[in-house]
C-alpha atoms as a PDB file:
ATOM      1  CA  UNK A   1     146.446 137.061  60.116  1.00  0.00           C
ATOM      2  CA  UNK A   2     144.373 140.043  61.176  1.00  0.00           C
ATOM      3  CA  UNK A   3     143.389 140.637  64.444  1.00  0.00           C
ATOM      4  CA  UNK A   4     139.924 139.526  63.721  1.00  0.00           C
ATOM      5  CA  UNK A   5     141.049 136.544  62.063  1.00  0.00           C
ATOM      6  CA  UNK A   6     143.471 135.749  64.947  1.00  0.00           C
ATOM      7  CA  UNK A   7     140.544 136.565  67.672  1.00  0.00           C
ATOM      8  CA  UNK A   8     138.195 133.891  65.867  1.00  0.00           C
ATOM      9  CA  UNK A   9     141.208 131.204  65.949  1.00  0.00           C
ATOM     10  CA  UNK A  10     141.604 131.387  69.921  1.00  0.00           C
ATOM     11  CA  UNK A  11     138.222 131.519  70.912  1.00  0.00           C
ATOM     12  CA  UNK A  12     137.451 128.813  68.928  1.00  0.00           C
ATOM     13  CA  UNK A  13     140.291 126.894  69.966  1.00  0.00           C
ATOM     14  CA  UNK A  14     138.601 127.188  73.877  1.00  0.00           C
ATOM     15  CA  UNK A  15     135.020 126.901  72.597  1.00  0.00           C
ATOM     16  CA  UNK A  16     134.623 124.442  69.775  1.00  0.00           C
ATOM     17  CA  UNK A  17     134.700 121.442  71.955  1.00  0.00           C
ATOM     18  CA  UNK A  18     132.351 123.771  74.651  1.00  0.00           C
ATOM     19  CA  UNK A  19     129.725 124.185  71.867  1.00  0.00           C
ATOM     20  CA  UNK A  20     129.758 120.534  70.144  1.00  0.00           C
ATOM     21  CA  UNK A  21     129.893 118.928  73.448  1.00  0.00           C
ATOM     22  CA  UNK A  22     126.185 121.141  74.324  1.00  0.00           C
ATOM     23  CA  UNK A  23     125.260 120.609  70.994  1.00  0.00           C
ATOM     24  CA  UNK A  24     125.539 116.648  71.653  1.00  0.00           C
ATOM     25  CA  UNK A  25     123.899 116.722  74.896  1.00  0.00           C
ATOM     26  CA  UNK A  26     120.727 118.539  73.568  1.00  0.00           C
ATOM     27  CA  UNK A  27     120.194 117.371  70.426  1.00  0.00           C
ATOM     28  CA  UNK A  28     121.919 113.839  70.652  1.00  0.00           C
ATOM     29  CA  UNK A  29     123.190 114.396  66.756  1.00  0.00           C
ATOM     30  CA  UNK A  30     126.969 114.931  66.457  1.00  0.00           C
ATOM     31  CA  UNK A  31     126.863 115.240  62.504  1.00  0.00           C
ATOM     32  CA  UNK A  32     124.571 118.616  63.466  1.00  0.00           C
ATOM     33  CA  UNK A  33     126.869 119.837  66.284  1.00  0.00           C
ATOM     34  CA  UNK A  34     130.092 119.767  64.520  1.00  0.00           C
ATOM     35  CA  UNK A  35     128.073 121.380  61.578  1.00  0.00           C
ATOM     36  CA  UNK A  36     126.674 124.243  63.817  1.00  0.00           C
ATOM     37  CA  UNK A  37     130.240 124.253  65.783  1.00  0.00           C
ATOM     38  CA  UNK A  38     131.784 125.504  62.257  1.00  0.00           C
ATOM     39  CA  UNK A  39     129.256 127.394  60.576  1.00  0.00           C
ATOM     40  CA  UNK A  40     129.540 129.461  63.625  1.00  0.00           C
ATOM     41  CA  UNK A  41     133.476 129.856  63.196  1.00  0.00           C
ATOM     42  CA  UNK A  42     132.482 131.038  59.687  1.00  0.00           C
ATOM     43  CA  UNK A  43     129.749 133.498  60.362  1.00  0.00           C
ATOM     44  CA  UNK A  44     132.434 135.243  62.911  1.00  0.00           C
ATOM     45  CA  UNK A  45     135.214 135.249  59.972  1.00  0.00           C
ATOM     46  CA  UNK A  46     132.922 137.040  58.093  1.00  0.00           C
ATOM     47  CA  UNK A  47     131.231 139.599  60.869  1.00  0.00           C
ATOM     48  CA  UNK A  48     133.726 140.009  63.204  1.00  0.00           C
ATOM     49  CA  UNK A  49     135.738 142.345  60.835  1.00  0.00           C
ATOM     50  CA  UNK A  50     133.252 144.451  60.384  1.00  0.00           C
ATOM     51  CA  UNK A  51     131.709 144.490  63.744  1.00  0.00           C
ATOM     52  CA  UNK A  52     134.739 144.192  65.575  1.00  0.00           C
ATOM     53  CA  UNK A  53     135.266 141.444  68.262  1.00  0.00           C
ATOM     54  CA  UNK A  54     132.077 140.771  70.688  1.00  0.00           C
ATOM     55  CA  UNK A  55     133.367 140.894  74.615  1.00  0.00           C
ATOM     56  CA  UNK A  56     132.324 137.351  75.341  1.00  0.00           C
ATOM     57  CA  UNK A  57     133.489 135.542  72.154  1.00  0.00           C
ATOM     58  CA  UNK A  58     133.487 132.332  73.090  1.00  0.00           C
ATOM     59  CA  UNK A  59     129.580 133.531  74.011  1.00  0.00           C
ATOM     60  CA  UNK A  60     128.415 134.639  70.721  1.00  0.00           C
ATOM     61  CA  UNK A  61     129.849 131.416  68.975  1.00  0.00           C
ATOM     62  CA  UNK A  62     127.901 129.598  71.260  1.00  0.00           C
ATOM     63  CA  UNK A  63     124.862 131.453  70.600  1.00  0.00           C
ATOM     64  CA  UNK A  64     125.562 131.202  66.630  1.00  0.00           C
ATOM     65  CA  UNK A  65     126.045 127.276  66.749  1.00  0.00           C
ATOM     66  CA  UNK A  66     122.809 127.360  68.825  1.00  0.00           C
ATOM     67  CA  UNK A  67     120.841 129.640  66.500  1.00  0.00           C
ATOM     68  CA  UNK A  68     121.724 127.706  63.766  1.00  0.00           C
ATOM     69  CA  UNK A  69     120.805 124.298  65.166  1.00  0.00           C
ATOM     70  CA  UNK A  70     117.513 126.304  65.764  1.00  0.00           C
ATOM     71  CA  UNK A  71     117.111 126.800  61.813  1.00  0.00           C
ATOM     72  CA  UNK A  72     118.385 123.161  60.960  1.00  0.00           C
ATOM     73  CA  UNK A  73     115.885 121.802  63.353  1.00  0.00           C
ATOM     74  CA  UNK A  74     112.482 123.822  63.099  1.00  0.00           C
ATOM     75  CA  UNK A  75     112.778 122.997  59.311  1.00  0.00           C
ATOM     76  CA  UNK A  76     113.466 119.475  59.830  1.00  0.00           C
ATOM     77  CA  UNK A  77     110.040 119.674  62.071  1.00  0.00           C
ATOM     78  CA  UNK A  78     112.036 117.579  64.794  1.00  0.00           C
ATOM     79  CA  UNK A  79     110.556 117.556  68.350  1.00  0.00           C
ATOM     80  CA  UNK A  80     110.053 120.927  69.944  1.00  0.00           C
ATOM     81  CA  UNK A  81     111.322 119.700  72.953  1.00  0.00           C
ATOM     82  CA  UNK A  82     114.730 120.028  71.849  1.00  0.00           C
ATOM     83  CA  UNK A  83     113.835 123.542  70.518  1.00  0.00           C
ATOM     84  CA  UNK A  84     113.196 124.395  74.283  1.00  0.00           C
ATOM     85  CA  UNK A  85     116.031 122.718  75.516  1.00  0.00           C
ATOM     86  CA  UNK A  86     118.482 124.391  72.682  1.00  0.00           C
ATOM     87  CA  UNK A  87     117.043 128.153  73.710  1.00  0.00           C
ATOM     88  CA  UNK A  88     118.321 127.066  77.634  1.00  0.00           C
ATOM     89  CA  UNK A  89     122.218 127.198  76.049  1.00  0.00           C
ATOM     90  CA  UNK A  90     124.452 129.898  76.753  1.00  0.00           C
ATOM     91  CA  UNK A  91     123.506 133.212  75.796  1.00  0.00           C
ATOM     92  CA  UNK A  92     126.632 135.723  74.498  1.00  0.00           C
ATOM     93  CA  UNK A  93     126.153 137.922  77.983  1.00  0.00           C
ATOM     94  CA  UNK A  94     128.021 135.759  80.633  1.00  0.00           C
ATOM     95  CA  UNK A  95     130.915 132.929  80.283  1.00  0.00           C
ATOM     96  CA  UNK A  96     128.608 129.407  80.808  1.00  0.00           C
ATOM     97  CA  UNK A  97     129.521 127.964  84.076  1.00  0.00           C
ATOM     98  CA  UNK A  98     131.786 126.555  84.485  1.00  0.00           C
ATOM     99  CA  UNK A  99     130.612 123.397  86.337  1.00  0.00           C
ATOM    100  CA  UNK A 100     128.136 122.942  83.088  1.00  0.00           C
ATOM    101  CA  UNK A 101     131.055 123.082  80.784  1.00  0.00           C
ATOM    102  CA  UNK A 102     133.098 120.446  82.377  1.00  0.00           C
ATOM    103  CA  UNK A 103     130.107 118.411  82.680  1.00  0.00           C
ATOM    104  CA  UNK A 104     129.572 118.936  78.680  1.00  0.00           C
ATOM    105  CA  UNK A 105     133.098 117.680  78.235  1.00  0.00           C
ATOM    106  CA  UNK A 106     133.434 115.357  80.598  1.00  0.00           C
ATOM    107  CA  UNK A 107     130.127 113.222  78.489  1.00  0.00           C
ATOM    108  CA  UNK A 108     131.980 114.201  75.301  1.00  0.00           C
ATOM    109  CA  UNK A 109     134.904 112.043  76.665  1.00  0.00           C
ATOM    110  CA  UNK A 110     133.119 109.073  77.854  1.00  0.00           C
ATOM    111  CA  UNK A 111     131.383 109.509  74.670  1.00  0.00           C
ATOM    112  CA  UNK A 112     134.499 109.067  72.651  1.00  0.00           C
ATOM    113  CA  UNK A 113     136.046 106.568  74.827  1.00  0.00           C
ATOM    114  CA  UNK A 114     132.882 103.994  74.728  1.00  0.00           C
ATOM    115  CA  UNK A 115     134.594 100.644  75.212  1.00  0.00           C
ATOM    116  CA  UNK A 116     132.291  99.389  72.155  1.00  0.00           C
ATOM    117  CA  UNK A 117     134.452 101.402  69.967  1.00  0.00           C
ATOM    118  CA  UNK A 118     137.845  99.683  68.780  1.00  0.00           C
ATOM    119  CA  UNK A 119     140.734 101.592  70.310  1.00  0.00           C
ATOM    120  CA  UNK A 120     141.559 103.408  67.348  1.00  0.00           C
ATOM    121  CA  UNK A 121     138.487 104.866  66.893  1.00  0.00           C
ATOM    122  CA  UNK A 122     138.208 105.976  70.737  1.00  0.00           C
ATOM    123  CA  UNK A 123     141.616 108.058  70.108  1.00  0.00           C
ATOM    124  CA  UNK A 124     140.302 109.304  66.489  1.00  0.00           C
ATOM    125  CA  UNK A 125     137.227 110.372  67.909  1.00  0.00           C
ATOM    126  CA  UNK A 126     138.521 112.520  70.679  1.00  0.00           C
ATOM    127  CA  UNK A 127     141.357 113.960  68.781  1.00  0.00           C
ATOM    128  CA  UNK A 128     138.514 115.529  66.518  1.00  0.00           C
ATOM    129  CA  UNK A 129     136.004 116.260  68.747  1.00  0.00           C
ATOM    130  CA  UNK A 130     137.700 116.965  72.488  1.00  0.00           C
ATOM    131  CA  UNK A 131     141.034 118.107  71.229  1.00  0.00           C
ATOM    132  CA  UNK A 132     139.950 119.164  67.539  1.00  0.00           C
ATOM    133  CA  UNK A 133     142.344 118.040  65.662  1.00  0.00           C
ATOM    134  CA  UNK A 134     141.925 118.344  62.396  1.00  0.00           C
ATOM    135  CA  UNK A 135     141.151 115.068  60.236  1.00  0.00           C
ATOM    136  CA  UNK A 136     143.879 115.546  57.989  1.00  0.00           C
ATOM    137  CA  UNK A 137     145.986 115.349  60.908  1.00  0.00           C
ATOM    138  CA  UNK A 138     144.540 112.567  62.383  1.00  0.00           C
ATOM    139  CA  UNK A 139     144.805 110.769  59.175  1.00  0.00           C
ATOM    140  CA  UNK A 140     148.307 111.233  58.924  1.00  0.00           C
ATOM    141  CA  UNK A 141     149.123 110.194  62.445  1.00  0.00           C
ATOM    142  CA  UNK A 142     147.281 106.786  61.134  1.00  0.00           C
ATOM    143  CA  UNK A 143     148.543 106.337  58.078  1.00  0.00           C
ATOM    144  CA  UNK A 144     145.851 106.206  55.966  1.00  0.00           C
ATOM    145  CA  UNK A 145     144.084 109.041  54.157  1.00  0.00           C
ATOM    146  CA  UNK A 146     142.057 111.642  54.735  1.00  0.00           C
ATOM    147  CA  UNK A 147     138.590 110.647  53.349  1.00  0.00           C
ATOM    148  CA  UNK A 148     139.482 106.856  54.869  1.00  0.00           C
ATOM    149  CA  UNK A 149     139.543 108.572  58.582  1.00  0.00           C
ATOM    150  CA  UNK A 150     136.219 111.022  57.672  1.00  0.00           C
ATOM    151  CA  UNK A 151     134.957 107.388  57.135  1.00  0.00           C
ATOM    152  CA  UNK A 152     135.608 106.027  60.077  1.00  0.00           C
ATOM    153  CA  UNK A 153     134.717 108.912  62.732  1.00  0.00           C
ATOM    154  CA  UNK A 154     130.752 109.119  61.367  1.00  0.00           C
ATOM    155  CA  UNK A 155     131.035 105.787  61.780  1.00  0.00           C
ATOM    156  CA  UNK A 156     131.871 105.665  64.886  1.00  0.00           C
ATOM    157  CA  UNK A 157     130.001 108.801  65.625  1.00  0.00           C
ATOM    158  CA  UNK A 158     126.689 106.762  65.441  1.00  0.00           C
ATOM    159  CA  UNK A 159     125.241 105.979  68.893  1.00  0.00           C
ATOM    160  CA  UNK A 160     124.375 102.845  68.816  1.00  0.00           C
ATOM    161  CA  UNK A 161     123.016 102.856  72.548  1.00  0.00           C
ATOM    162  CA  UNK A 162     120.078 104.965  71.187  1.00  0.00           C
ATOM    163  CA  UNK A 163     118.919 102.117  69.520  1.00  0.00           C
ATOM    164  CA  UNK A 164     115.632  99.851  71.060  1.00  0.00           C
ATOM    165  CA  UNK A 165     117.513  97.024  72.359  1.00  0.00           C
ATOM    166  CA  UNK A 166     114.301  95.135  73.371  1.00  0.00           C
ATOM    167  CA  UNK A 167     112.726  95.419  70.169  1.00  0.00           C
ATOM    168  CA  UNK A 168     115.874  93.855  68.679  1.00  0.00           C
ATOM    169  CA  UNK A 169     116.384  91.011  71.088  1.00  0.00           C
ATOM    170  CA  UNK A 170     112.822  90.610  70.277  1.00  0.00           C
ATOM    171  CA  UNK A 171     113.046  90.070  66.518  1.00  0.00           C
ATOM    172  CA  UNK A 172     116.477  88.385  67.034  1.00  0.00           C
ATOM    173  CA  UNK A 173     114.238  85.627  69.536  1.00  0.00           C
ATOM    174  CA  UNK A 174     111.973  84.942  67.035  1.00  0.00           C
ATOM    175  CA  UNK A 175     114.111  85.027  63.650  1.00  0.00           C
ATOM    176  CA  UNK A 176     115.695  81.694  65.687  1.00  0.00           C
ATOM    177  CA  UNK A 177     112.400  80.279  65.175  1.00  0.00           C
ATOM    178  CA  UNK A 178     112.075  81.123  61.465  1.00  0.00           C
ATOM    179  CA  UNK A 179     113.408  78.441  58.308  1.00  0.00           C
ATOM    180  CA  UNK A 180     115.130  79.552  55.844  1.00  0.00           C
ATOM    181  CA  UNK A 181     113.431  81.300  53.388  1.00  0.00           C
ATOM    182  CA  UNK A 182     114.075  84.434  51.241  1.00  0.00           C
ATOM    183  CA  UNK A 183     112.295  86.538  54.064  1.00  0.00           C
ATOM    184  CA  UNK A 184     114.004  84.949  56.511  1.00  0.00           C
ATOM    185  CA  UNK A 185     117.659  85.418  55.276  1.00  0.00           C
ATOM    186  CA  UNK A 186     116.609  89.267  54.905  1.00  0.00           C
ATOM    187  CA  UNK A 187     115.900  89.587  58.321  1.00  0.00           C
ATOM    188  CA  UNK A 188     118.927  87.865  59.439  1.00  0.00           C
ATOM    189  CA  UNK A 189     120.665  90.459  57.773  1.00  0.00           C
ATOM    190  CA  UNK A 190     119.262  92.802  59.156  1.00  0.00           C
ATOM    191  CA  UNK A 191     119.935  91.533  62.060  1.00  0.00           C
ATOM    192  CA  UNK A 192     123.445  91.315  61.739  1.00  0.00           C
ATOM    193  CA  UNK A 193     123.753  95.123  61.006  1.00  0.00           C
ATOM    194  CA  UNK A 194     121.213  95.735  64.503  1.00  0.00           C
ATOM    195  CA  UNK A 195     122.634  93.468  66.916  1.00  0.00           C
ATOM    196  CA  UNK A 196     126.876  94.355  65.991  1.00  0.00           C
ATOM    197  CA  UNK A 197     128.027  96.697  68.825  1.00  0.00           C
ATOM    198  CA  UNK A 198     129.587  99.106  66.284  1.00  0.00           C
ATOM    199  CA  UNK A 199     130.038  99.349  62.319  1.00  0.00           C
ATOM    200  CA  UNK A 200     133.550  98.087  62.626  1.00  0.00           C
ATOM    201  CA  UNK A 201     132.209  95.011  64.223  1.00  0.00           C
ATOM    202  CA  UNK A 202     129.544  94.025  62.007  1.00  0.00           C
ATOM    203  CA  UNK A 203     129.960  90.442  61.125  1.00  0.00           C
ATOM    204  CA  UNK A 204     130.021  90.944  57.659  1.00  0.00           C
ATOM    205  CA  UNK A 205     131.184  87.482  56.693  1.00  0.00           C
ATOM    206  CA  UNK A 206     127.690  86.184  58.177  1.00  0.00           C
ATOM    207  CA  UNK A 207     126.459  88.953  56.227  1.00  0.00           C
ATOM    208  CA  UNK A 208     128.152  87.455  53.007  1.00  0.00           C
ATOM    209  CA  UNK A 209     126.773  83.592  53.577  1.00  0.00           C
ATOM    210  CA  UNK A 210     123.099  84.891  54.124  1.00  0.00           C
ATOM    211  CA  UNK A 211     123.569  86.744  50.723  1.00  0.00           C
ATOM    212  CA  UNK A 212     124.563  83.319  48.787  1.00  0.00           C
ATOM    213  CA  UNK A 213     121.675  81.505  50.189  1.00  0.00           C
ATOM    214  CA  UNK A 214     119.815  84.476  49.042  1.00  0.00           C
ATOM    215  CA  UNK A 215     121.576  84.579  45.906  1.00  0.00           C
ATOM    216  CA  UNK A 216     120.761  81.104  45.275  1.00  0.00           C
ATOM    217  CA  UNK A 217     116.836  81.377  46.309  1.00  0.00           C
ATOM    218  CA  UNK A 218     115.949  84.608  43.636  1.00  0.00           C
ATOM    219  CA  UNK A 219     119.130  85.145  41.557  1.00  0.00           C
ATOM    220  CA  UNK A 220     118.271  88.900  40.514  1.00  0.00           C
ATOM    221  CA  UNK A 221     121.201  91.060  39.584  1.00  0.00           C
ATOM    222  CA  UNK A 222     120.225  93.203  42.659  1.00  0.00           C
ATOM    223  CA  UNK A 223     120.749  90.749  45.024  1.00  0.00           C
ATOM    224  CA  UNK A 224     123.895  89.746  43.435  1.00  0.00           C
ATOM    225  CA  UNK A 225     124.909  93.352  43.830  1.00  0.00           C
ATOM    226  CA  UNK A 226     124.054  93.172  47.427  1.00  0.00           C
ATOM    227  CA  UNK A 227     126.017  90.545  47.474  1.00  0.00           C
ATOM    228  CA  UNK A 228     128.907  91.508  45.667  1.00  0.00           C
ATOM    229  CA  UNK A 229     129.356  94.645  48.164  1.00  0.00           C
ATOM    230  CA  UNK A 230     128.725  92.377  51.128  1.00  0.00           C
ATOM    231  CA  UNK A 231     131.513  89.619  50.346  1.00  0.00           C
ATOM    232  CA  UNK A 232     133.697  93.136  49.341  1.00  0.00           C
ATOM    233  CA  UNK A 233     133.726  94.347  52.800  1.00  0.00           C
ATOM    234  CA  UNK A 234     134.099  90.491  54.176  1.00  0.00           C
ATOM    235  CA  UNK A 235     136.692  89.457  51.713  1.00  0.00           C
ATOM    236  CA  UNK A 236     138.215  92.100  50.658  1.00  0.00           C
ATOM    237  CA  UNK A 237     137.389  94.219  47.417  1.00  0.00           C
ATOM    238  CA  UNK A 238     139.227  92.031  44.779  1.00  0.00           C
ATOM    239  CA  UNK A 239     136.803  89.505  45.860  1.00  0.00           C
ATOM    240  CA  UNK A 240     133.597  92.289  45.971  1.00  0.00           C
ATOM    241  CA  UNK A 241     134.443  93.573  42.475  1.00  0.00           C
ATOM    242  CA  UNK A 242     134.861  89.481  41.094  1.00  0.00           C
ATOM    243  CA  UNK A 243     131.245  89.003  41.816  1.00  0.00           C
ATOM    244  CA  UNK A 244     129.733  92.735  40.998  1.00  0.00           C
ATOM    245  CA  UNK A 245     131.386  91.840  37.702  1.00  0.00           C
ATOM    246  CA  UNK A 246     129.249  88.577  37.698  1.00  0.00           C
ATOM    247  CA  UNK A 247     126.130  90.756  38.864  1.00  0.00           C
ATOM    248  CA  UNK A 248     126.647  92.939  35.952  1.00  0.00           C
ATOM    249  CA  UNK A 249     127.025  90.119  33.147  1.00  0.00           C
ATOM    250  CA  UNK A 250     123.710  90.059  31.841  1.00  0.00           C
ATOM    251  CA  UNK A 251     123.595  94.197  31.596  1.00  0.00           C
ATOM    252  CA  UNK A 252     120.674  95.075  33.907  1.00  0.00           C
ATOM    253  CA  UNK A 253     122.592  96.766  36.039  1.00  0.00           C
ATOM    254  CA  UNK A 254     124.480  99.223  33.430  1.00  0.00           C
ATOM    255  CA  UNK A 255     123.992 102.571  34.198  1.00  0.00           C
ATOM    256  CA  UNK A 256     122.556 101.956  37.696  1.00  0.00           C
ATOM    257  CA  UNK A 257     123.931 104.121  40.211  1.00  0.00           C
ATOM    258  CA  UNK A 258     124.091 102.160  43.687  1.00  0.00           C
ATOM    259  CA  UNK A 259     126.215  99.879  41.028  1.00  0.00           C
ATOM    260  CA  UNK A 260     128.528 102.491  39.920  1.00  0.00           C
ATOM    261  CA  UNK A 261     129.035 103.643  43.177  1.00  0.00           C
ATOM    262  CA  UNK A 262     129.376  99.869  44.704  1.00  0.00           C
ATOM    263  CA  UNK A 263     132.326  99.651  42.121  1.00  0.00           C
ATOM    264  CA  UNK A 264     133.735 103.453  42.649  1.00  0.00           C
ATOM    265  CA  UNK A 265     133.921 102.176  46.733  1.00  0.00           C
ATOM    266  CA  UNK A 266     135.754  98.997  46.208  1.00  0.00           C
ATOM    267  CA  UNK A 267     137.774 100.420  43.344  1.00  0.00           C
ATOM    268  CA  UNK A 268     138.678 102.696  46.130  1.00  0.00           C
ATOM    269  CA  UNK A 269     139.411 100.570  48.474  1.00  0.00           C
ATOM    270  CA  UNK A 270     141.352  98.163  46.362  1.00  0.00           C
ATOM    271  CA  UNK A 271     144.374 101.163  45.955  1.00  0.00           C
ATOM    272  CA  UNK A 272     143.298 103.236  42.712  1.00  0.00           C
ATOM    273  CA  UNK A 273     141.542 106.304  43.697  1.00  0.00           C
ATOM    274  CA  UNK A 274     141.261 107.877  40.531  1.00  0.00           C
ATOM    275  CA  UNK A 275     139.607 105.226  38.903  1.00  0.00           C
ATOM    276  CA  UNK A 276     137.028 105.022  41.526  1.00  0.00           C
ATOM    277  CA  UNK A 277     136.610 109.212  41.626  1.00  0.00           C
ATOM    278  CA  UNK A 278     135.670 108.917  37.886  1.00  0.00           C
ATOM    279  CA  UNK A 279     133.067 106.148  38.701  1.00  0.00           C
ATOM    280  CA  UNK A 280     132.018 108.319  41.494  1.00  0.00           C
ATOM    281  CA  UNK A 281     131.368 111.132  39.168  1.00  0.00           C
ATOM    282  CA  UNK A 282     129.572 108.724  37.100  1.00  0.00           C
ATOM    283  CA  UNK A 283     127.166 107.832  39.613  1.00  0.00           C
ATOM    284  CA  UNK A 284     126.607 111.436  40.817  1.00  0.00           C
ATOM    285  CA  UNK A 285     125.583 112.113  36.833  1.00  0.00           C
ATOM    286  CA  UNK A 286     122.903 109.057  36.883  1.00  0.00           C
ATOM    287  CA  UNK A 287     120.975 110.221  40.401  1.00  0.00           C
ATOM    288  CA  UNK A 288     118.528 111.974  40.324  1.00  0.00           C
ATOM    289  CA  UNK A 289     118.173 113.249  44.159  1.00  0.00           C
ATOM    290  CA  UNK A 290     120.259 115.963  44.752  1.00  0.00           C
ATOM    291  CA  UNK A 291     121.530 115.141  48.439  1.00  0.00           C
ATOM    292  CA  UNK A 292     122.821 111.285  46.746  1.00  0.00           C
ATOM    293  CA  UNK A 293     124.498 113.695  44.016  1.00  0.00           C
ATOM    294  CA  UNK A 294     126.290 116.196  46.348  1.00  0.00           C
ATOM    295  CA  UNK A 295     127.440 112.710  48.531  1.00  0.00           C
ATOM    296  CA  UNK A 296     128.742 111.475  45.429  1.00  0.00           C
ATOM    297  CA  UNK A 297     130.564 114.029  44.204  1.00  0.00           C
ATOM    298  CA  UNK A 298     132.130 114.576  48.221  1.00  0.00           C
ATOM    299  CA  UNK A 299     133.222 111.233  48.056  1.00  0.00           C
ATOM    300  CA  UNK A 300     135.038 111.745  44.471  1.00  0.00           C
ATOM    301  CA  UNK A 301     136.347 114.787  45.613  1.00  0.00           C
ATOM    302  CA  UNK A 302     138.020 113.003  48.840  1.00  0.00           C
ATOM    303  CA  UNK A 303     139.915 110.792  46.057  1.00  0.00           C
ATOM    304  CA  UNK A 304     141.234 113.520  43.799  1.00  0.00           C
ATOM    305  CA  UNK A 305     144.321 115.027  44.646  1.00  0.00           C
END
């Protein structure tokens, strides 16, 4: 390792969880600070051999991650408020305080150890993000593998307490007043998905029964492929892939990607990866936006060893 190489390693092993925890508290997206956190890493593995190491590293990676969220966000045209806020982050001259730092970490932790989260995803979550672990790691310490775990921490990554409670308890209010129509079951879906404290939790069983009466009201192959991926994830995916098989029957669904990718995920999940990393591929040919493509072929990646 050269000395470069090896300067970039420590000061990210002090500041990663310094920047992504500032990141968080600014811009209240965790997918974007972990992003920024390690595009920063990677601009200094590429500069700081040239330019030699900057005085205040831990600074300058700060003020990389920052600059980058910049870029991410003006082109997103996201509130300029944040913009404001982000230039107010450390800039590479002095060390942050260091009252502000702990204070950074110290919401990253509660963050991590929300008692809505399920245990496992409390320790997960601050492996990665306070301690940075790697997910590979993690995954092993688990026992399950690597893309399972990258799964399960943007799940759980989602803040949930963000959402407009009110509004919800409104809807959920008056859906008790509504019958039981095809509009009606859609909505209680919904609400299933709004009112379930985290992903893990969502009661996907209830999920499942609205999707039969559903099913049974307008009996088009995309409901039953709804359906199918509902009763997978209540069931179990022998169960999901029995009924995407009945969904598929009649052959307006061949060729249709949220299809092919419904059977690539419970092919997954049901123990043969590369099976579903070939369907996977197969959907990522039949899209035609490139963001769903580049998912696609992520997820088939994850499966191929």
């Amino acid at each position: 390792m050269t000395d470069a190489a090896g300067a970039v390693a420590d000061a990210g092993a002090e500041a990663y969880p310094r920047i992504v925890a500032a990141l968080i508290r600014v811009t209240g997206d965790w997918t974007l600070a972990e992003d920024c956190a390690q595009e920063a890493l990677a601009a200094a593995l590429e500069r700081w051999p040239r330019t030699g190491v900057p005085d205040n590293p831990g600074g300058w990676l700060m003020t990389a991650a920052r600059n980058r969220a910049v870029d991410v966000l003006r082109r997103a045209s996201v509130e300029r408020r944040k913009l404001r806020d982000l230039a107010l982050l450390t800039d590479p001259a002095p060390a942050p305080p260091e009252g502000d730092v702990v204070d950074d970490r110290l919401r990253l932790i509660f963050t991590c150890c929300h008692p809505a989260l399920a245990l496992e995803g409390r320790v997960a979550l601050t492996l990665r993000t306070v301690a940075g672990v790697p997910t590979a790691d993690i995954a092993r310490a688990f026992l399950v593998t690597e893309s399972t775990m990258t799964r399960r921490l943007t799940l759980d990554q989602q803040d949930r307490d963000r959402w407009d409670r009110p509004a919800i308890a409104e809807g959920v209010a008056l859906l008790a007043r509504a019958g039981d129509g095809p509009y009606a079951l859609q909505a209680r879906i919904a609400a299933a998905h709004a009112t379930a404290p985290t992903a893990a939790a969502t009661d996907w069983p209830a999920i499942a029964g609205c999707y039969d009466a559903l099913a049974r009201l307008q009996p088009t192959p995309v409901i039953g492929l709804n359906r199918a991926v509902a009763h997978g994830y209540a069931y179990g995916p022998a169960a999901g892939l029995a009924l995407l098989a009945e969904a598929r029957a009649g052959g307006a669904l061949d060729g249709y990607p949220p299809a092919v990718a419904a059977e690539a995920e419970l092919t997954a999940r049901l123990g043969d990866p590369v099976r579903a990393a070939a369907l996977f591929r197969a959907a990522a040919d039949a899209v035609r936006s490139e963001p769903e493509r580049r998912a696609l072929l992520r997820r088939a990646a994850d499966l191929s060893p």
